[in-house]
PDB file of N, CA and C in Angstrom:
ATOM      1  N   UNK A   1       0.828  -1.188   0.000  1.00  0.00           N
ATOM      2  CA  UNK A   1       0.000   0.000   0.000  1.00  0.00           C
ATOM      3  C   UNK A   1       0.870   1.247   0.000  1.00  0.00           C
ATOM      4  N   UNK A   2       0.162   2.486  -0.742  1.00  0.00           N
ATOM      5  CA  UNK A   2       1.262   3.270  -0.689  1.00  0.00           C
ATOM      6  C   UNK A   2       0.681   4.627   0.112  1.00  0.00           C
ATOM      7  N   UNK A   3       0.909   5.947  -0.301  1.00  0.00           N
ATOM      8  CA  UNK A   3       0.643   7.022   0.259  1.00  0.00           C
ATOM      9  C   UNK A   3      -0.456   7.435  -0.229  1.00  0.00           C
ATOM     10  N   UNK A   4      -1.585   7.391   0.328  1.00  0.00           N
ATOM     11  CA  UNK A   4      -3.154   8.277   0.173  1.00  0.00           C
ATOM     12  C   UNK A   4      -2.605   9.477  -0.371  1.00  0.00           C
ATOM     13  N   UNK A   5      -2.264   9.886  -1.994  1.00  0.00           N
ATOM     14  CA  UNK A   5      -2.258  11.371  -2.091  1.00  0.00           C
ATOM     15  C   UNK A   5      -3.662  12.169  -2.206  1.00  0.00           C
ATOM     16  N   UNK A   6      -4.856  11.396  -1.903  1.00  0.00           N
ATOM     17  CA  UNK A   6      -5.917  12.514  -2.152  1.00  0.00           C
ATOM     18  C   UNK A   6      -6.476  12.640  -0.609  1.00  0.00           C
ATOM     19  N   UNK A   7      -5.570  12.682   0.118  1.00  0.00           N
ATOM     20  CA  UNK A   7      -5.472  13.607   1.671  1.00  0.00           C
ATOM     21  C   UNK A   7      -5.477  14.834   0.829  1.00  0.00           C
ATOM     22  N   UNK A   8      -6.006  15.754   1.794  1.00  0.00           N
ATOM     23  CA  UNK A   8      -5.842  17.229   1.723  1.00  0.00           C
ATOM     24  C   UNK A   8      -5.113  17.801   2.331  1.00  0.00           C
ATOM     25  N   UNK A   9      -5.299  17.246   4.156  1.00  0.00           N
ATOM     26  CA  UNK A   9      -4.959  17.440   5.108  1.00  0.00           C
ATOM     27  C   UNK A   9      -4.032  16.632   5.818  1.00  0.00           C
ATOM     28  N   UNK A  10      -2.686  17.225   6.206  1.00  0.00           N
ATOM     29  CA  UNK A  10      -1.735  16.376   7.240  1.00  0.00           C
ATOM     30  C   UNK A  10      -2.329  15.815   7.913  1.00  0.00           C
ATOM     31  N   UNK A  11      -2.142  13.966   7.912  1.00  0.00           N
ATOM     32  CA  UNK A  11      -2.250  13.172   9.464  1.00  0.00           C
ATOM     33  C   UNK A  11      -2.065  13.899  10.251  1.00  0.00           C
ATOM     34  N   UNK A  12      -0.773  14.276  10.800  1.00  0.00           N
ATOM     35  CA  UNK A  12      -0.294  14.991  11.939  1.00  0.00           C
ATOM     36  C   UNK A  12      -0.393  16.320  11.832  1.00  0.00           C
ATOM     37  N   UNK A  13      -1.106  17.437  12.122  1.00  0.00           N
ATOM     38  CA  UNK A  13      -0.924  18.529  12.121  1.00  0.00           C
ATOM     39  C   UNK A  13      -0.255  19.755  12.967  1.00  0.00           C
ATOM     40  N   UNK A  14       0.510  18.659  13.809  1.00  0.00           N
ATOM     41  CA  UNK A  14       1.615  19.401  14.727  1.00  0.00           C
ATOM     42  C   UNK A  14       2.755  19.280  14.032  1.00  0.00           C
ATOM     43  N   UNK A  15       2.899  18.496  12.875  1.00  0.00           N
ATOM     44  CA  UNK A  15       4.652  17.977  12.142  1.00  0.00           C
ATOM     45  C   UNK A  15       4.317  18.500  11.090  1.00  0.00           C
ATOM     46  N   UNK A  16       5.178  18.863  10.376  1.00  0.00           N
ATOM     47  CA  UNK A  16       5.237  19.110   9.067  1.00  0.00           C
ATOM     48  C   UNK A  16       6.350  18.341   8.209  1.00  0.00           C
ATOM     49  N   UNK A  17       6.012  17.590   7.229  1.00  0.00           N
ATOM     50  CA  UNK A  17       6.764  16.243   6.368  1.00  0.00           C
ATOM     51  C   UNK A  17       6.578  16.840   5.156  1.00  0.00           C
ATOM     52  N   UNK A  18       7.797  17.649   4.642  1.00  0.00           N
ATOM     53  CA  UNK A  18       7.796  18.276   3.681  1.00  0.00           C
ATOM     54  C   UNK A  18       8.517  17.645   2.827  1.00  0.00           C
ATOM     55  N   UNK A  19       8.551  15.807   3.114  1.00  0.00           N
ATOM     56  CA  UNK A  19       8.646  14.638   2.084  1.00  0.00           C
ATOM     57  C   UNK A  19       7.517  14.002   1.293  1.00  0.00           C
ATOM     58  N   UNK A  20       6.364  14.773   1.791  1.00  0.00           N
ATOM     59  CA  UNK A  20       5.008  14.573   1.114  1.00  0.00           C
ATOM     60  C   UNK A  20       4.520  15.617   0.144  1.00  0.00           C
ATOM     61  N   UNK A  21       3.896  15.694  -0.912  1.00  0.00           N
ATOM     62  CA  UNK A  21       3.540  17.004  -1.739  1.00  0.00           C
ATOM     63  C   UNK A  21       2.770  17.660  -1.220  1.00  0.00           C
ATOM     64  N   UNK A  22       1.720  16.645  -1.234  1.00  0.00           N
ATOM     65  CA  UNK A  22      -0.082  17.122  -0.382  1.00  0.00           C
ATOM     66  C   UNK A  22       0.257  18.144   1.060  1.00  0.00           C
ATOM     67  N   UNK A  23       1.156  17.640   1.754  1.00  0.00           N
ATOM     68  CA  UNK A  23       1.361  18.096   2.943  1.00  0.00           C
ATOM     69  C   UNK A  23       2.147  19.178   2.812  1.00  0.00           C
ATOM     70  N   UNK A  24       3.309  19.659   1.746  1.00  0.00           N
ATOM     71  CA  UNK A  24       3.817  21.104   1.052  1.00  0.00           C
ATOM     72  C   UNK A  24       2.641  21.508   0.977  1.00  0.00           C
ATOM     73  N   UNK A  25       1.541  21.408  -0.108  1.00  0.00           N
ATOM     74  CA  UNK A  25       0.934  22.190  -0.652  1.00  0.00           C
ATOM     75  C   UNK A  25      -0.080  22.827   0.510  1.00  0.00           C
ATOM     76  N   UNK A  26      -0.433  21.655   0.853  1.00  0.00           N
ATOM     77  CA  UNK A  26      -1.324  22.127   2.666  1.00  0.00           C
ATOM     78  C   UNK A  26      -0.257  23.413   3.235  1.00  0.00           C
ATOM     79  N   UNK A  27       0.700  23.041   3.711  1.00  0.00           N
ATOM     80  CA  UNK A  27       0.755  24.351   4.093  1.00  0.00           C
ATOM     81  C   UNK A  27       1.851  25.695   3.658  1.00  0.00           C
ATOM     82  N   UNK A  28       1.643  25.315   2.789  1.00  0.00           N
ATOM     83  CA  UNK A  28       2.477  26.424   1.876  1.00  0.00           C
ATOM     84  C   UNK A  28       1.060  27.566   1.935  1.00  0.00           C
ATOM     85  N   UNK A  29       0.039  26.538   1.492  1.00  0.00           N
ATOM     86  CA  UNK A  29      -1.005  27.546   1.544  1.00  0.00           C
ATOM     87  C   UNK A  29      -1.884  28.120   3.036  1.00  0.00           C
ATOM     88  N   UNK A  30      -1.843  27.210   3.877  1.00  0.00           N
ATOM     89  CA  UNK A  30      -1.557  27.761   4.955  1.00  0.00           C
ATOM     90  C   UNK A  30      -1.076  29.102   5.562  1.00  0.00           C
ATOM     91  N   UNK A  31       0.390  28.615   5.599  1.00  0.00           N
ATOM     92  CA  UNK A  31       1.240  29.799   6.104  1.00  0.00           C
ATOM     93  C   UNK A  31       1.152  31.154   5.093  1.00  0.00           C
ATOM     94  N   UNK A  32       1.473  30.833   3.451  1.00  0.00           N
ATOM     95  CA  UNK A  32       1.129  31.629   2.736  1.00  0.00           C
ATOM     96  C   UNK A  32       2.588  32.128   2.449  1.00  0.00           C
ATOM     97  N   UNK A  33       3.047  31.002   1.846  1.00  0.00           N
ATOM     98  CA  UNK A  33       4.405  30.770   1.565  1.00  0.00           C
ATOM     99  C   UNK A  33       4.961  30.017   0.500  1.00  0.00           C
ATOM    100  N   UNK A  34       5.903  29.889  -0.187  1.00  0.00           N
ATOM    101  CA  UNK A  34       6.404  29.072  -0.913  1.00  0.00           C
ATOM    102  C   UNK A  34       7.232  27.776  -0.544  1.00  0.00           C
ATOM    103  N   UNK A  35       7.299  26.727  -1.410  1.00  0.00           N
ATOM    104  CA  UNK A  35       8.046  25.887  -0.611  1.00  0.00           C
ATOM    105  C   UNK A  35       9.214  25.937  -0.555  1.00  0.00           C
ATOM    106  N   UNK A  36       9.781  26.681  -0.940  1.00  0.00           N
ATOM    107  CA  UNK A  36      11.491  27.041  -0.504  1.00  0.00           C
ATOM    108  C   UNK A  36      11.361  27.794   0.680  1.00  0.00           C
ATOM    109  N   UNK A  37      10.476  28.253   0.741  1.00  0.00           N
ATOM    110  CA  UNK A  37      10.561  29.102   2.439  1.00  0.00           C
ATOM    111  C   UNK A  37      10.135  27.886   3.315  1.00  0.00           C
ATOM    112  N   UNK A  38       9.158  27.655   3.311  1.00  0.00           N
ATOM    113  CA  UNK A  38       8.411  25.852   4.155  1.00  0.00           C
ATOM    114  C   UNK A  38       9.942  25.297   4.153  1.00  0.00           C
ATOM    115  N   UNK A  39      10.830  24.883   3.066  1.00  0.00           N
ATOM    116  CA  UNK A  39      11.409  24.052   3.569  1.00  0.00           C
ATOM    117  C   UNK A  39      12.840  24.974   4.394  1.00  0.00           C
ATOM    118  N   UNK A  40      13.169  26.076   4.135  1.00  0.00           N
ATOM    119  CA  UNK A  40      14.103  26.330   4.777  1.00  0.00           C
ATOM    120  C   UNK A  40      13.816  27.318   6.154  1.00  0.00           C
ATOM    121  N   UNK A  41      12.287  27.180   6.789  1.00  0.00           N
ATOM    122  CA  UNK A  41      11.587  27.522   8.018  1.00  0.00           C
ATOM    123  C   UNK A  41      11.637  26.060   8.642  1.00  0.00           C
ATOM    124  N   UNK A  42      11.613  24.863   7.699  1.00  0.00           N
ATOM    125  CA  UNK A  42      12.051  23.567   8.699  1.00  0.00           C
ATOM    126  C   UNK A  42      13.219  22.960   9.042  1.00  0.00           C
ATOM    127  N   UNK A  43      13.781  23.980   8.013  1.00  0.00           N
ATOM    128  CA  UNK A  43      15.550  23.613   8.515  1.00  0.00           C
ATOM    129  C   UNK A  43      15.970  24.202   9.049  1.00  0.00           C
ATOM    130  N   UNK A  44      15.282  25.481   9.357  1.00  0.00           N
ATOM    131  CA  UNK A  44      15.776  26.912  10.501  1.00  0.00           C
ATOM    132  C   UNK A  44      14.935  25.716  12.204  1.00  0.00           C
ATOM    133  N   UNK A  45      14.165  25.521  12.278  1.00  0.00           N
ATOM    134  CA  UNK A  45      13.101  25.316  13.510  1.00  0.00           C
ATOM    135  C   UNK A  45      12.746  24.189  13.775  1.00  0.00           C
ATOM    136  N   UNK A  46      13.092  23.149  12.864  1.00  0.00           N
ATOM    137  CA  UNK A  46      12.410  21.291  12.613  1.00  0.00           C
ATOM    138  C   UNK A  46      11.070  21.511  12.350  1.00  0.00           C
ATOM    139  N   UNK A  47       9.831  19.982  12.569  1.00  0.00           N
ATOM    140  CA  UNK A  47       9.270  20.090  11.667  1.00  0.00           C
ATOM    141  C   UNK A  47       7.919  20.543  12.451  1.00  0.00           C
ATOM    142  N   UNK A  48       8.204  21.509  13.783  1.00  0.00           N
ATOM    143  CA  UNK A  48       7.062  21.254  14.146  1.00  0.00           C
ATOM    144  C   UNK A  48       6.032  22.706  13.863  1.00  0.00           C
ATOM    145  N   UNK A  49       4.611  22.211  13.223  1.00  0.00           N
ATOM    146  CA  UNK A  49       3.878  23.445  12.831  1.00  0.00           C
ATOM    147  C   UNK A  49       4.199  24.809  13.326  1.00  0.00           C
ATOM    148  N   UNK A  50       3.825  24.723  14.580  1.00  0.00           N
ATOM    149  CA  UNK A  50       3.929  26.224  15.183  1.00  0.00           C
ATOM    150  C   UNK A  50       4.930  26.563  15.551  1.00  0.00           C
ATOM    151  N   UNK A  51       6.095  26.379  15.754  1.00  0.00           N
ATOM    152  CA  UNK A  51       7.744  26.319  15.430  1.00  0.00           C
ATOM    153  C   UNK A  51       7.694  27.380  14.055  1.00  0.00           C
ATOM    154  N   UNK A  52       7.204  26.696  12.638  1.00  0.00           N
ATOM    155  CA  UNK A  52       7.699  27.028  11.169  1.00  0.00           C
ATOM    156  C   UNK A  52       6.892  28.163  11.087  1.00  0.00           C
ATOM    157  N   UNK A  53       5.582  28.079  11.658  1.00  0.00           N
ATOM    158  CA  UNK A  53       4.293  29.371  11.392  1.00  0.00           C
ATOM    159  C   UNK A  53       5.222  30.547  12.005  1.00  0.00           C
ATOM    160  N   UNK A  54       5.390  30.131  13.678  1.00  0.00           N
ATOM    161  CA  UNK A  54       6.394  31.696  14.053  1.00  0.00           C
ATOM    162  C   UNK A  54       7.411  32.280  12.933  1.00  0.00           C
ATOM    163  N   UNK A  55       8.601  31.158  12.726  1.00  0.00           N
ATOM    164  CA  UNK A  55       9.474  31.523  12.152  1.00  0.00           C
ATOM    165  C   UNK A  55       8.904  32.484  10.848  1.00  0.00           C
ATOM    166  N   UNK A  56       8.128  31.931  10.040  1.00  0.00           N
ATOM    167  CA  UNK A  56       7.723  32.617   8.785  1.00  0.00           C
ATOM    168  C   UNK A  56       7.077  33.812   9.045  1.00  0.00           C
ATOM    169  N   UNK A  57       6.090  34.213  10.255  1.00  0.00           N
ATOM    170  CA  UNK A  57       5.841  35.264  10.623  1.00  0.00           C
ATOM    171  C   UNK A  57       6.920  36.780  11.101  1.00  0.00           C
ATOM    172  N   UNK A  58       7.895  35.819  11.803  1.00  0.00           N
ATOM    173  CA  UNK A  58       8.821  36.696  12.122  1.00  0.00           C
ATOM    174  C   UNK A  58       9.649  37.080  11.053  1.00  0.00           C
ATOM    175  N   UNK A  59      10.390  36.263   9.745  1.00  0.00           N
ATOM    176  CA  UNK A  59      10.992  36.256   8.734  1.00  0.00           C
ATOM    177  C   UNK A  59      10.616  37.092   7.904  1.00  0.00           C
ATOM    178  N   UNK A  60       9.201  37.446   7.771  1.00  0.00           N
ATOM    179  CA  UNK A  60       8.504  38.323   6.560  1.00  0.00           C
ATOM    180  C   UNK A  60       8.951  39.716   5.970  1.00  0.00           C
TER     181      UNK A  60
END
């Protein structure tokens, strides 16, 4: 069995697994960001939601 891509929504919505697309695109649009920022707000903070949301807020 493989990966449900017609999730919308992260399983986990405290982590962010920006090894999944669905889960980029979730919150790229979210935060209201691109995924070069998503991914280098999870390499600034790891992967946890409200960790990456601050960072990108403060970063702007």
């Amino acid at each position: 069995m493989g990966d449900d891509t017609t999730i919308k929504e992260p399983l986990d919505g405290k982590r962010i697994n920006i090894h999944e697309p669905y889960e980029v695109n979730y919150w790229c649009k979210k935060f209201g960001c691109t995924k070069k920022e998503l991914e280098e707000a999870v390499a600034a903070v790891g992967t946890s939601s409200k960790k990456v949301e601050e960072h990108l807020k403060n970063n702007k």
